[in-house]
N, C-alpha and C. Protein backbone atom coordinates (compact mmCIF):
# COMPACT_ATOMS: atom_id res chain seq x y z
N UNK A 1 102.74 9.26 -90.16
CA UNK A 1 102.39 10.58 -90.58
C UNK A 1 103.32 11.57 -89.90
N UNK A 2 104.14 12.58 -90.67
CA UNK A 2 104.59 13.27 -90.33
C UNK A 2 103.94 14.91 -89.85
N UNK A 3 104.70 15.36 -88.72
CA UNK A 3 104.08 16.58 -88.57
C UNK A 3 105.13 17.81 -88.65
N UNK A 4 104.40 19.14 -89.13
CA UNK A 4 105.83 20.11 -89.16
C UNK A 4 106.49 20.84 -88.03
N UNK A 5 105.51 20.53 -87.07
CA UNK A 5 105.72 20.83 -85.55
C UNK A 5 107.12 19.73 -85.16
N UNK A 6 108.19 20.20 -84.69
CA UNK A 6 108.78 18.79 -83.93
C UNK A 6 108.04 18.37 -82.50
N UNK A 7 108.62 17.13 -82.12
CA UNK A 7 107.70 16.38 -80.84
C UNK A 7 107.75 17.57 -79.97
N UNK A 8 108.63 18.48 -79.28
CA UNK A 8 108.53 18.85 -78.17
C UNK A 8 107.40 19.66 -78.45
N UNK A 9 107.22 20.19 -79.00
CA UNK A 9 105.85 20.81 -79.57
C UNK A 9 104.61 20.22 -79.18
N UNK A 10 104.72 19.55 -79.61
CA UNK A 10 103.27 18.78 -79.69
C UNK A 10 102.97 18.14 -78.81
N UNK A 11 104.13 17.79 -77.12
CA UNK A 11 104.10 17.54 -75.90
C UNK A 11 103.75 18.90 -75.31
N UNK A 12 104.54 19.75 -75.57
CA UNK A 12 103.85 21.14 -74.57
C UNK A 12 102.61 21.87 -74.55
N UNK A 13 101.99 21.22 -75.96
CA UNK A 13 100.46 22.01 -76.23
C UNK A 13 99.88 20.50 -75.45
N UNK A 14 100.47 19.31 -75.50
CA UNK A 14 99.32 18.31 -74.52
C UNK A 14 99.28 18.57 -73.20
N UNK A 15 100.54 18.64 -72.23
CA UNK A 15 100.57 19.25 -71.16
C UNK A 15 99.67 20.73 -71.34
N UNK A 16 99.74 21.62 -72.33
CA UNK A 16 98.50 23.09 -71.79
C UNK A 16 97.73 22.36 -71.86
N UNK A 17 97.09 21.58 -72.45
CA UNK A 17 95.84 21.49 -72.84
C UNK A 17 95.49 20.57 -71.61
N UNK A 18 96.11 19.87 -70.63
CA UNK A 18 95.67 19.21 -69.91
C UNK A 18 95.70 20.01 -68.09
N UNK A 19 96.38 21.31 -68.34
CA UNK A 19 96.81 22.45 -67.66
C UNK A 19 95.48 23.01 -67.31
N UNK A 20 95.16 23.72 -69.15
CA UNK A 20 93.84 24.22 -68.81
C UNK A 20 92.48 23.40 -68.30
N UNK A 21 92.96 22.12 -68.99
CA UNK A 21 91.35 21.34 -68.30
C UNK A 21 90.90 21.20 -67.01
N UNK A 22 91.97 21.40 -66.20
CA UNK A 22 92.17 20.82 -64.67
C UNK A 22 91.91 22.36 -64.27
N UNK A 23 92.47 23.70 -64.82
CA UNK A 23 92.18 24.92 -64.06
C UNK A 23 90.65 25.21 -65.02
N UNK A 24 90.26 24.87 -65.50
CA UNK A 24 88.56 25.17 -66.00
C UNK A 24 87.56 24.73 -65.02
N UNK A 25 87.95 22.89 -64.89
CA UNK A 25 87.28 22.86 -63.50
C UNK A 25 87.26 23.26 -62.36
N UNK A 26 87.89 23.82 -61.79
CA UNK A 26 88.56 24.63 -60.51
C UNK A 26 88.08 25.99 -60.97
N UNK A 27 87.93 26.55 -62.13
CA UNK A 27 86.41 27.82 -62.26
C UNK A 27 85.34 27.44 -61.55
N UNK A 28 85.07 26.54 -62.43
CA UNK A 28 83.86 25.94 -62.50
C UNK A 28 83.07 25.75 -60.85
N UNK A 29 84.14 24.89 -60.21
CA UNK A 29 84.09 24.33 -58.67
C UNK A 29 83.65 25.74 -58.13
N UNK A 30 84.86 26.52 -58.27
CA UNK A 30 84.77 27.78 -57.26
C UNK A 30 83.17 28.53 -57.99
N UNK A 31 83.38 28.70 -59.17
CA UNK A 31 81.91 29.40 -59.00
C UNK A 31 80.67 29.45 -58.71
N UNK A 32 80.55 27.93 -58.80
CA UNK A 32 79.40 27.23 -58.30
C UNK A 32 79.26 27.15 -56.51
N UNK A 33 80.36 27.36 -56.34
CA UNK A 33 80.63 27.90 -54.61
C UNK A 33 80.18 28.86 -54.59
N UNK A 34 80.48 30.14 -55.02
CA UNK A 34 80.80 31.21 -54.65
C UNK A 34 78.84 31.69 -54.99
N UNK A 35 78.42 30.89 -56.11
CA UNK A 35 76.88 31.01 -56.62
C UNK A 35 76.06 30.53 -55.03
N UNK A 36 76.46 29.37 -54.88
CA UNK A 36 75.43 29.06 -53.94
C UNK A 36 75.42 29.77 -52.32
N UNK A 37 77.14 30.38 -52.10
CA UNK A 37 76.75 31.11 -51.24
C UNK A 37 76.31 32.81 -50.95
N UNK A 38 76.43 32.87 -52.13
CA UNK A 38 75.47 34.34 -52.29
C UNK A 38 74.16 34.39 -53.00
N UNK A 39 73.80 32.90 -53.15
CA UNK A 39 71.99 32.90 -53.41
C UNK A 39 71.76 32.81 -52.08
N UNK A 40 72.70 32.48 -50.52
CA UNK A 40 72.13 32.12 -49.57
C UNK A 40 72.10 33.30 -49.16
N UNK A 41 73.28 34.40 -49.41
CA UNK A 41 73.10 35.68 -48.51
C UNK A 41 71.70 36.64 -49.05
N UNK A 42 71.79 36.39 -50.30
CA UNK A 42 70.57 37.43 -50.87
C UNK A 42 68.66 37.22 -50.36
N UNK A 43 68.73 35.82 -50.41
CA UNK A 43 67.35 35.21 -50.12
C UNK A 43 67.30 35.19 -49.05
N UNK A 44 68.40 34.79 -47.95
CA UNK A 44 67.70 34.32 -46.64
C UNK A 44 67.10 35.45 -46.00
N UNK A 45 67.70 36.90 -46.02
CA UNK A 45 67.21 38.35 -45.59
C UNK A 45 65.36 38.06 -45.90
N UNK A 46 65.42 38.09 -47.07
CA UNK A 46 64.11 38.27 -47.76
C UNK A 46 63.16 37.33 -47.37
N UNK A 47 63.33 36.04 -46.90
CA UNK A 47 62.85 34.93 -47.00
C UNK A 47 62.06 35.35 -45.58
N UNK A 48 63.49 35.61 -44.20
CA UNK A 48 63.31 36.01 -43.22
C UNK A 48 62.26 37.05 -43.30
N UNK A 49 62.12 38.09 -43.73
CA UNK A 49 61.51 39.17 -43.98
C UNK A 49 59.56 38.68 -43.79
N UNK A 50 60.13 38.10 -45.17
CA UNK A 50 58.13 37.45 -45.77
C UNK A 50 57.69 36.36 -44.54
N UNK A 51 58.90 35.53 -43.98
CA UNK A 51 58.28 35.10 -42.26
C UNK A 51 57.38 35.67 -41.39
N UNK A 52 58.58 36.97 -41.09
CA UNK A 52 58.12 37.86 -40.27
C UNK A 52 57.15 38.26 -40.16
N UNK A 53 56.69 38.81 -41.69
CA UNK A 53 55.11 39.44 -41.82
C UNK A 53 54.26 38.22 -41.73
N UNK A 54 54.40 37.13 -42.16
CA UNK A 54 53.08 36.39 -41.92
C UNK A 54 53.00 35.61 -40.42
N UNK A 55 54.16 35.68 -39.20
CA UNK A 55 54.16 35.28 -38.21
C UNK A 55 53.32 36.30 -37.69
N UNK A 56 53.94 38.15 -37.85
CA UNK A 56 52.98 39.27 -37.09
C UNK A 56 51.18 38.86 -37.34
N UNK A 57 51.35 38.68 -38.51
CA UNK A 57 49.64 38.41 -39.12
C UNK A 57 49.56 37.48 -38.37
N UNK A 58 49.75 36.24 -38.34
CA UNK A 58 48.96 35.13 -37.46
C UNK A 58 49.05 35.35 -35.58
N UNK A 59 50.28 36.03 -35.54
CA UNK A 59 49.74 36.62 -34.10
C UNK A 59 48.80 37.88 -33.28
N UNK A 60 48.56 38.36 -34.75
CA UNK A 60 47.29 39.52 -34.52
C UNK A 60 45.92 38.52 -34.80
N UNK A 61 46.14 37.67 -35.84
CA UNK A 61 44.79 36.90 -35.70
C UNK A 61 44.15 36.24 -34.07
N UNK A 62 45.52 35.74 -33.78
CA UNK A 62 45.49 34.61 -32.74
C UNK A 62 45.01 35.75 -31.44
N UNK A 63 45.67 36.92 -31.35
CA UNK A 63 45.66 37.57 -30.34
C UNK A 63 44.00 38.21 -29.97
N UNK A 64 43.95 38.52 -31.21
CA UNK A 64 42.54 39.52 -31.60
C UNK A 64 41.14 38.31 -31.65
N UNK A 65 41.33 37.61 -31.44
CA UNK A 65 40.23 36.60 -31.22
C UNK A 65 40.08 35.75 -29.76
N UNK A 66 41.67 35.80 -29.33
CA UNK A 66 42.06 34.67 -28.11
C UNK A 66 40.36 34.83 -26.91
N UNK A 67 40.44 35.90 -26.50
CA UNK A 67 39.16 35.95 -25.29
C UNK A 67 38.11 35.65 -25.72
N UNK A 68 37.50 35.79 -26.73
CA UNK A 68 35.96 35.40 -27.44
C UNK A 68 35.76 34.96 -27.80
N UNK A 69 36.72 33.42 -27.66
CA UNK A 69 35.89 32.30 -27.92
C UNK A 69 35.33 32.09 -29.50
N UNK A 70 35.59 32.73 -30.41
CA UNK A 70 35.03 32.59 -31.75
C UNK A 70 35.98 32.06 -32.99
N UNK A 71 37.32 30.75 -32.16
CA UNK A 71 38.26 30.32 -33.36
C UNK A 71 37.49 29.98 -34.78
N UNK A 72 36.40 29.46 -34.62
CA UNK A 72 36.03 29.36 -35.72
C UNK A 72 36.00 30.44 -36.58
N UNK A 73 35.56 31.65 -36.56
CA UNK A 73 35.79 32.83 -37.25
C UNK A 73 37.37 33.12 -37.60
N UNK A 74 38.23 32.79 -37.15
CA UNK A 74 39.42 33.36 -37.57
C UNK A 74 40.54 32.16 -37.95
N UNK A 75 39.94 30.61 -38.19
CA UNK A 75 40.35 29.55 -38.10
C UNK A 75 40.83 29.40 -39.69
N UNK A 76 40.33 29.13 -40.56
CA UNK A 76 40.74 29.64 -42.14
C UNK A 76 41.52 31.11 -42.43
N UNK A 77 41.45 31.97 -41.76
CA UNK A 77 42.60 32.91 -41.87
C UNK A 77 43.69 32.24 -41.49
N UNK A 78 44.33 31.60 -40.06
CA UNK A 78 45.15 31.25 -39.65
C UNK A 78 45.73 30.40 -40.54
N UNK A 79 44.95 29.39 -40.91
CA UNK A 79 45.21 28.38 -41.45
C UNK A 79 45.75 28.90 -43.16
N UNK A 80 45.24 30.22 -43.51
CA UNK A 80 45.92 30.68 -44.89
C UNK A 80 47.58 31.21 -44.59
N UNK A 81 47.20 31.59 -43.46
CA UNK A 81 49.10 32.61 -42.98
C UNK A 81 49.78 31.51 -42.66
N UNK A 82 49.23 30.04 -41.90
CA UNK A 82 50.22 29.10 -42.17
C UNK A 82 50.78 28.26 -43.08
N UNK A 83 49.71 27.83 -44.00
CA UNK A 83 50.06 27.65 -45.53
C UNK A 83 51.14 28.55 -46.15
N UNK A 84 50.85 30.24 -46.09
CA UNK A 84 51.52 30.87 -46.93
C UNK A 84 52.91 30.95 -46.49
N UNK A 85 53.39 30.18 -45.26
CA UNK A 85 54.72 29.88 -44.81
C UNK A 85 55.45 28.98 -45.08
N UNK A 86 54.20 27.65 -45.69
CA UNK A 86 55.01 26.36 -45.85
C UNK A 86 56.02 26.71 -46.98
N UNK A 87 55.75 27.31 -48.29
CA UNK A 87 56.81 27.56 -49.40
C UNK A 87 57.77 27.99 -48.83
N UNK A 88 57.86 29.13 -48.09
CA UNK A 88 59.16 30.05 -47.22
C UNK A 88 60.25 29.40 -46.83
N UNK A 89 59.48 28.13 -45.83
CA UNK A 89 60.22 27.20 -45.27
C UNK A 89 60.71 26.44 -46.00
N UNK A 90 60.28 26.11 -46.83
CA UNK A 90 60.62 24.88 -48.18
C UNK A 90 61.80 25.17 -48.87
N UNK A 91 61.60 26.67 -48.35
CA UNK A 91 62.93 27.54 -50.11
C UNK A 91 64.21 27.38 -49.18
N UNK A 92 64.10 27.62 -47.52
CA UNK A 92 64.98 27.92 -46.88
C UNK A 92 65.86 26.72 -46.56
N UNK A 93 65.39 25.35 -47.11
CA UNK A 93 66.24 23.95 -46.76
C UNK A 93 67.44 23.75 -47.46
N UNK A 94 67.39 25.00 -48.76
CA UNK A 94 68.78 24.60 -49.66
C UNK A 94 69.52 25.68 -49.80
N UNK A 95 69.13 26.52 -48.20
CA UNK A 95 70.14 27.95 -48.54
C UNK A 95 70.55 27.86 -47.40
N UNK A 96 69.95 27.13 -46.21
CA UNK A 96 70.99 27.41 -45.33
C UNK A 96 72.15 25.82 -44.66
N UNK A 97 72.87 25.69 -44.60
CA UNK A 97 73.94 25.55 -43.93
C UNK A 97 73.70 23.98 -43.54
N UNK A 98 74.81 22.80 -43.55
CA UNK A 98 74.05 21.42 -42.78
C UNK A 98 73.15 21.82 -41.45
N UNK A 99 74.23 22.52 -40.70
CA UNK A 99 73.59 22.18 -39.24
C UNK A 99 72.67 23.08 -39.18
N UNK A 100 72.35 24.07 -39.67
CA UNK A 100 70.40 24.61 -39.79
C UNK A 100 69.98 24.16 -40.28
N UNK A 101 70.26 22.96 -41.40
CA UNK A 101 68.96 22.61 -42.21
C UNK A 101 67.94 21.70 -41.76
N UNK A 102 68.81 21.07 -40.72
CA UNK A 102 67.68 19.89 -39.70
C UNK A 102 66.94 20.38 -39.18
N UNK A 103 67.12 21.30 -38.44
CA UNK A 103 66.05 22.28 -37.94
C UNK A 103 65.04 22.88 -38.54
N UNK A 104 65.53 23.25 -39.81
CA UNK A 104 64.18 24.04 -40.75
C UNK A 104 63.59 22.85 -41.21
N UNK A 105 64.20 21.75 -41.52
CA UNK A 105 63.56 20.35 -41.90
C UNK A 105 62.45 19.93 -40.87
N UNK A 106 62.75 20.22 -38.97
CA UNK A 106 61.74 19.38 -38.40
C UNK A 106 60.59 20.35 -38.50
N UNK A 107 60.94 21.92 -38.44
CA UNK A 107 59.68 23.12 -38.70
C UNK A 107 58.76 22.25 -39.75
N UNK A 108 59.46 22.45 -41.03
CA UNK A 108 58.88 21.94 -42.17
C UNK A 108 58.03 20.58 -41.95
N UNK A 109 58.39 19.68 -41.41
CA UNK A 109 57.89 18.82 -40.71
C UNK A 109 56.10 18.65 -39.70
N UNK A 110 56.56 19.55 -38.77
CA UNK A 110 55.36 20.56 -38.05
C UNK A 110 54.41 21.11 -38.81
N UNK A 111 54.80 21.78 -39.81
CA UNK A 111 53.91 22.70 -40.46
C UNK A 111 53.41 21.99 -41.64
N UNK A 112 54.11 21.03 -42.20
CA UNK A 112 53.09 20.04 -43.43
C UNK A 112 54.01 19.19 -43.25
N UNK A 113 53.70 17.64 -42.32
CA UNK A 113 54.14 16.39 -41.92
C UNK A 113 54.17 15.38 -43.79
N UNK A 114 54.95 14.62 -43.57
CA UNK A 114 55.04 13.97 -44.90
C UNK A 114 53.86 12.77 -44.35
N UNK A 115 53.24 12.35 -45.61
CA UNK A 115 52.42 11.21 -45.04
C UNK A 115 52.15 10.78 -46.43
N UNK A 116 51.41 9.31 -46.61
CA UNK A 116 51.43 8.57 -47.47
C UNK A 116 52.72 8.03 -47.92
N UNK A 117 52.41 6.85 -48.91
CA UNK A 117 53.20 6.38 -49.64
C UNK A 117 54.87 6.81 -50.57
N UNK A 118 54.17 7.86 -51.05
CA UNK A 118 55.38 8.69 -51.45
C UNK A 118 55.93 9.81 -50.35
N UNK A 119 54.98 9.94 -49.23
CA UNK A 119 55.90 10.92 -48.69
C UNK A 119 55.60 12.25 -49.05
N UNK A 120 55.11 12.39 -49.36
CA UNK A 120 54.37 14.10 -49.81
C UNK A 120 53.86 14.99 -48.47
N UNK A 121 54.35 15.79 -49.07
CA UNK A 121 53.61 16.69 -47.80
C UNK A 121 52.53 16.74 -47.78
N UNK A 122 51.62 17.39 -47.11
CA UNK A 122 50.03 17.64 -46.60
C UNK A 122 50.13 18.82 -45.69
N UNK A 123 49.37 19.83 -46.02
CA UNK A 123 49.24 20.68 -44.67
C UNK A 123 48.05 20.61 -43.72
N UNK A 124 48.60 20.82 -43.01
CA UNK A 124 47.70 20.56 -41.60
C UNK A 124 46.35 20.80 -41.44
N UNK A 125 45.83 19.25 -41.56
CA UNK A 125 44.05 19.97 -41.25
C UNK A 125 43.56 19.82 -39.71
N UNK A 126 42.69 20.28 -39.11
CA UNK A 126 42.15 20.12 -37.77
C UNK A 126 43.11 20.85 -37.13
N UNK A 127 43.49 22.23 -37.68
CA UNK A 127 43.94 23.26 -36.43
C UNK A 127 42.97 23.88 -35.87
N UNK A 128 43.40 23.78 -34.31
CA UNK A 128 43.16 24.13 -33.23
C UNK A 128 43.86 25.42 -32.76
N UNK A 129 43.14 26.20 -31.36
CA UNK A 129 44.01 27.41 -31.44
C UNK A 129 45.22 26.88 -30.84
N UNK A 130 45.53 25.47 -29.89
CA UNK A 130 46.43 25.48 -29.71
C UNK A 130 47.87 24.85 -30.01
N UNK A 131 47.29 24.62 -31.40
CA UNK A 131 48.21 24.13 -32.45
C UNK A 131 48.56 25.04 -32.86
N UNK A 132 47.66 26.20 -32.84
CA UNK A 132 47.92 27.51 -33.86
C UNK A 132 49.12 28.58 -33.16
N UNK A 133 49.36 28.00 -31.38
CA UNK A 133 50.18 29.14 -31.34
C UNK A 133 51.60 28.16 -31.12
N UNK A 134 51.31 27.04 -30.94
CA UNK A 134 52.69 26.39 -30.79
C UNK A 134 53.24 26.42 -32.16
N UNK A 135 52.51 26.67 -33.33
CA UNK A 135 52.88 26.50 -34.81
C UNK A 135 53.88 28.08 -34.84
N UNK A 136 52.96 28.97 -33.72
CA UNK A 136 53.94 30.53 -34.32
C UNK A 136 54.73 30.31 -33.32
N UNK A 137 54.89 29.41 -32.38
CA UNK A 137 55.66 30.06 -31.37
C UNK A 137 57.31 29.21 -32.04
N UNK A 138 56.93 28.34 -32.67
CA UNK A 138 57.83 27.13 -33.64
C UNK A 138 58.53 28.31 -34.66
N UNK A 139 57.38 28.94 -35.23
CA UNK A 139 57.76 30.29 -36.41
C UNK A 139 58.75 31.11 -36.04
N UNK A 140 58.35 31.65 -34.53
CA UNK A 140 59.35 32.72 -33.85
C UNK A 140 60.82 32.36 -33.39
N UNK A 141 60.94 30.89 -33.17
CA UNK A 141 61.71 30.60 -32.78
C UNK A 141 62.86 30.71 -34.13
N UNK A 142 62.41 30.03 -35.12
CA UNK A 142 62.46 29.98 -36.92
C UNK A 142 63.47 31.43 -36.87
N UNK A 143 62.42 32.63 -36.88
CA UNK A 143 62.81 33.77 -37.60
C UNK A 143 63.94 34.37 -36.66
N UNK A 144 64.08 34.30 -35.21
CA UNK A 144 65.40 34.32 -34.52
C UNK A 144 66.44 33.39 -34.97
N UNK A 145 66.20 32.75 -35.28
CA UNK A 145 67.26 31.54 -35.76
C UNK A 145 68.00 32.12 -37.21
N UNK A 146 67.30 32.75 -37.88
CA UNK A 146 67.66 33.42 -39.59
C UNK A 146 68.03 34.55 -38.85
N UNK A 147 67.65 35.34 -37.90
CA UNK A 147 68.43 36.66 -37.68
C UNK A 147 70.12 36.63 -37.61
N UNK A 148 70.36 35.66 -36.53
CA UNK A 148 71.36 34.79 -36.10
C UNK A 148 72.54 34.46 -37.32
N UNK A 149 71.64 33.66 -38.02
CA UNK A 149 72.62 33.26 -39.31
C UNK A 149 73.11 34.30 -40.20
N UNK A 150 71.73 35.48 -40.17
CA UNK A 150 72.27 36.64 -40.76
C UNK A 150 73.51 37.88 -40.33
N UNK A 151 73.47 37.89 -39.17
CA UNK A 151 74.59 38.45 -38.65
C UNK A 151 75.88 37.58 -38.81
N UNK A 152 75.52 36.10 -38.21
CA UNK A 152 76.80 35.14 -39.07
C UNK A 152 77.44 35.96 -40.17
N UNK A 153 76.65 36.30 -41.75
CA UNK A 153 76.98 35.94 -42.66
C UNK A 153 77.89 37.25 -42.90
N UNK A 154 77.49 38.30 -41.69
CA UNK A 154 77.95 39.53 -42.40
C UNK A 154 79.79 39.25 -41.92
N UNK A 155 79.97 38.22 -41.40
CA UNK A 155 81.45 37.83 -41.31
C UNK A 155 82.26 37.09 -42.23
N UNK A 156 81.16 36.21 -42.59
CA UNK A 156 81.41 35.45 -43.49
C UNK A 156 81.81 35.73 -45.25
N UNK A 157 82.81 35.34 -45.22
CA UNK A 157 83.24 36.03 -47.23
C UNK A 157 84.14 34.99 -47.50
């Protein structure tokens, strides 16, 4: 079969065409870079943020009850502000960095241990108050740790 193009023709559009395939992926690569590290700068602020408030809450619970002896009264509150952290922590394992993520992994760990067969999480039943403050004092340590990374990032581009 003849074509009306001569060969060199029809070699230089195979070379573009194999030009552009190789620089499409190399979009592609870089944007998917450039995506995942500015879902990390935008969320982790925020993430940090919604910590914060539910660490202050569980240390006004913890504080405002500590002398009187009445954990039972404030024992299901606690236990809701630590729940409402496990997601926080959960979101924060694929935004930040290898070497933070072990760390938010053993938190995550602490705060709903994997157990059973598949490995599923569970959150923590039979808190105590003094589970309850090593859990915030684990938290505080947490939300200094995201401050940290956040000043990192404002170097980082």
């Amino acid at each position: 079969m003849h074509s009306i193009f001569p060969l060199w023709v029809t070699d230089v559009a195979t070379i573009a065409t194999l030009v552009g395939f190789f620089m499409t992926l190399w979009v592609v690569r870089t944007t998917n870079h450039l995506k995942d590290k500015f879902k990390g700068r935008v969320r982790i602020p925020e993430i940090s943020e919604d910590l914060n408030v539910s660490a202050s809450k569980i240390a006004e619970l913890l504080r405002k009850r500590e002398g009187q002896g009445n954990w039972d009264a404030i024992k299901d509150d606690v236990s809701k502000e630590i729940g409402d952290c496990i997601p926080l922590i959960e979101s924060l394992i694929d935004k930040v960095n290898s070497g933070d993520k072990s760390s938010v992994i053993m938190l995550m760990d602490k705060f709903a241990p994997k157990c059973g067969f598949l490995r599923r999480r569970k959150k923590i039943t039979g808190l105590d108050q003094n589970l309850a403050w090593d859990l915030y004092s684990e938290l505080t340590s947490l939300i200094k740790r995201l401050e940290q990374i956040q000043k990192d990032m404002r170097f980082d581009i």
